[in-house]
C-alpha atoms as a PDB file:
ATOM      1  CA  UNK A   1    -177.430 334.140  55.102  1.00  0.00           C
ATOM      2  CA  UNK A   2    -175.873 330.507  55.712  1.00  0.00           C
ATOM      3  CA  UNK A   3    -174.639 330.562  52.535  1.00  0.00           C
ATOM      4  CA  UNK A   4    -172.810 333.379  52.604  1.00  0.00           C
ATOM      5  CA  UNK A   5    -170.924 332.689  56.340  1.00  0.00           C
ATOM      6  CA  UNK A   6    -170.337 329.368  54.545  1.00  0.00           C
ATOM      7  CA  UNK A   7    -168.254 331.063  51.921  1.00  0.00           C
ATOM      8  CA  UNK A   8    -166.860 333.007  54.838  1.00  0.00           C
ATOM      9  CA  UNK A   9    -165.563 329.987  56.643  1.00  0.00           C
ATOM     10  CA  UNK A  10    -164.324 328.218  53.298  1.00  0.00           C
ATOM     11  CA  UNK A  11    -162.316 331.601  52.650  1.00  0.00           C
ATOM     12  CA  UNK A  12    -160.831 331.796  55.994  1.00  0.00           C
ATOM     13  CA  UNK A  13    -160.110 327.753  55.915  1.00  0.00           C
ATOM     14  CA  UNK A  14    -158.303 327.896  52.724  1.00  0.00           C
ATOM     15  CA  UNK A  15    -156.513 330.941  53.309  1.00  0.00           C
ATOM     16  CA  UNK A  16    -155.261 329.772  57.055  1.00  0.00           C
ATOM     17  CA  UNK A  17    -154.307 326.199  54.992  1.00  0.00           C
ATOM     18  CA  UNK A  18    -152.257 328.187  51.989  1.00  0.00           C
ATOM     19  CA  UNK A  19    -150.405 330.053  54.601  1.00  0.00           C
ATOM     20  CA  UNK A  20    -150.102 327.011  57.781  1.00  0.00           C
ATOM     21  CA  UNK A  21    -149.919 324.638  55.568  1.00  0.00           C
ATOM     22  CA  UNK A  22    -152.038 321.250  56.421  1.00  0.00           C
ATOM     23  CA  UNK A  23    -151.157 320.179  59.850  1.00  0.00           C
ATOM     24  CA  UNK A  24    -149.946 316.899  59.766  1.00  0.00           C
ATOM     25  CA  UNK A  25    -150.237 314.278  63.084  1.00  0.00           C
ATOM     26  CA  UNK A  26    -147.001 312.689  63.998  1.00  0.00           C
ATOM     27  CA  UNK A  27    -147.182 309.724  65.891  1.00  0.00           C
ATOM     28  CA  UNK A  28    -144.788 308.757  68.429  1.00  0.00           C
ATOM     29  CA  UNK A  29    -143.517 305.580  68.979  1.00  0.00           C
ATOM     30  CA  UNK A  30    -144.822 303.002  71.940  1.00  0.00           C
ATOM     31  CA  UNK A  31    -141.648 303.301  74.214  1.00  0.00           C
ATOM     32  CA  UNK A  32    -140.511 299.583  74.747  1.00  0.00           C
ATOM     33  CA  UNK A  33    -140.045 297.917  78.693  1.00  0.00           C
ATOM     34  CA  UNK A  34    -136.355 298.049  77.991  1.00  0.00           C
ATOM     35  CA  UNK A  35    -135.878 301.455  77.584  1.00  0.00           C
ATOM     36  CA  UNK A  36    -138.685 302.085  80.316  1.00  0.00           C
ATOM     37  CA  UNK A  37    -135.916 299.902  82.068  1.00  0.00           C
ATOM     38  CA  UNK A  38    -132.766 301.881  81.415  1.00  0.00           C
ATOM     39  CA  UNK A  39    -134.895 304.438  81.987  1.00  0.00           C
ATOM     40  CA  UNK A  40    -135.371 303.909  85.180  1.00  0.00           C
ATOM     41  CA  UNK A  41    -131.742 302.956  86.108  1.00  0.00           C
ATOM     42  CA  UNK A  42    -130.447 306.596  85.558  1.00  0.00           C
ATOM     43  CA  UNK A  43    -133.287 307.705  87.491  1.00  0.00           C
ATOM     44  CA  UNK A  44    -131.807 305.462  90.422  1.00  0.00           C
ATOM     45  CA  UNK A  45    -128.467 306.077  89.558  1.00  0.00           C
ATOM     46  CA  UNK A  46    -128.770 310.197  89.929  1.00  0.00           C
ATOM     47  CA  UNK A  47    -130.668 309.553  93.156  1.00  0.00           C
ATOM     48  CA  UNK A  48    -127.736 307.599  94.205  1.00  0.00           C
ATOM     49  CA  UNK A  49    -125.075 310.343  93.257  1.00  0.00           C
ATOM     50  CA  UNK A  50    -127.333 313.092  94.629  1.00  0.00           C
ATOM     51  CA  UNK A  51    -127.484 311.362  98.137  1.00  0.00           C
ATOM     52  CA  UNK A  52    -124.159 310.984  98.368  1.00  0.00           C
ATOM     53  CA  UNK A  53    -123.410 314.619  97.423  1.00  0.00           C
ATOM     54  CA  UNK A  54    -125.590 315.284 100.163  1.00  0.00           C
ATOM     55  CA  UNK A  55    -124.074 312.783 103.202  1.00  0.00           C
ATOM     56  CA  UNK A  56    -120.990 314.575 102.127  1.00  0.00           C
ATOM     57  CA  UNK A  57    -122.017 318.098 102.236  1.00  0.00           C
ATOM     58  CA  UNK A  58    -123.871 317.345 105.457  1.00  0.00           C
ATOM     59  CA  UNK A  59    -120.702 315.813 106.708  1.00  0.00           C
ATOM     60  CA  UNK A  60    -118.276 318.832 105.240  1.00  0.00           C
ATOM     61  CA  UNK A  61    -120.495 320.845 107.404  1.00  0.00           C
ATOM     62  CA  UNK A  62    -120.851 318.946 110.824  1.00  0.00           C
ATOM     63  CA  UNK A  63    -116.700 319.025 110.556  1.00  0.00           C
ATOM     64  CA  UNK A  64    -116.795 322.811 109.713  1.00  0.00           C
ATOM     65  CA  UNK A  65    -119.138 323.193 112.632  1.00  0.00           C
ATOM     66  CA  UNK A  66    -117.321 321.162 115.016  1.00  0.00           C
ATOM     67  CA  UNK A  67    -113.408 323.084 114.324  1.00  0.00           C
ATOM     68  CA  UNK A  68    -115.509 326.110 114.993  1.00  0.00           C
ATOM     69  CA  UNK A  69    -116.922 325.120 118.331  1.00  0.00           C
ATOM     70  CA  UNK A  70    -113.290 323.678 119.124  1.00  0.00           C
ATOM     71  CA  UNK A  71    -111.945 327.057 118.526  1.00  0.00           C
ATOM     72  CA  UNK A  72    -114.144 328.999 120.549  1.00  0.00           C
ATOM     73  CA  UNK A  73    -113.692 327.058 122.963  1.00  0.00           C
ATOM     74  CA  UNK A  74    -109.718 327.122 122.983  1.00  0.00           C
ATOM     75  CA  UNK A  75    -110.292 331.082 123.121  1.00  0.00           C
ATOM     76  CA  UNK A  76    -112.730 330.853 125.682  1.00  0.00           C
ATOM     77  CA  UNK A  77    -110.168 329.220 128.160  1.00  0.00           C
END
């Protein structure tokens, strides 16, 4: 009986490896401190732009807010 599901499993194997191919490990590279470094810097460089896109959106808006207020109350009076 083991013999046979051995046959089985050597069938399936070599079929599934004629057809996948044999799967080959790639091995990627050790990433160095330098470009862990630079790395890094656009990290801290995109939080710096996205900040400031904020501040000024959250400024934009404050001004927006306040000509509103300023209006109403012109009408109001």
């Amino acid at each position: 009986m083991e013999s046979i599901w051995k046959g089985v499993k050597e069938a399936i194997t070599s079929t599934c490896h004629e057809i996948l191919g044999h799967e080959n490990h790639q091995h990627k590279e050790w990433i160095t401190v330098d470009t862990l470094d630079k790395i890094q810097q656009r990290r801290n460089k995109k939080a710096a732009i996205n900040i400031s896109r904020r501040r000024a959106e959250i400024a934009k808006a404050q001004t927006g807010h306040r000509i509103k207020q300023e209006s109403e109350e012109e009408h109001q009076n």
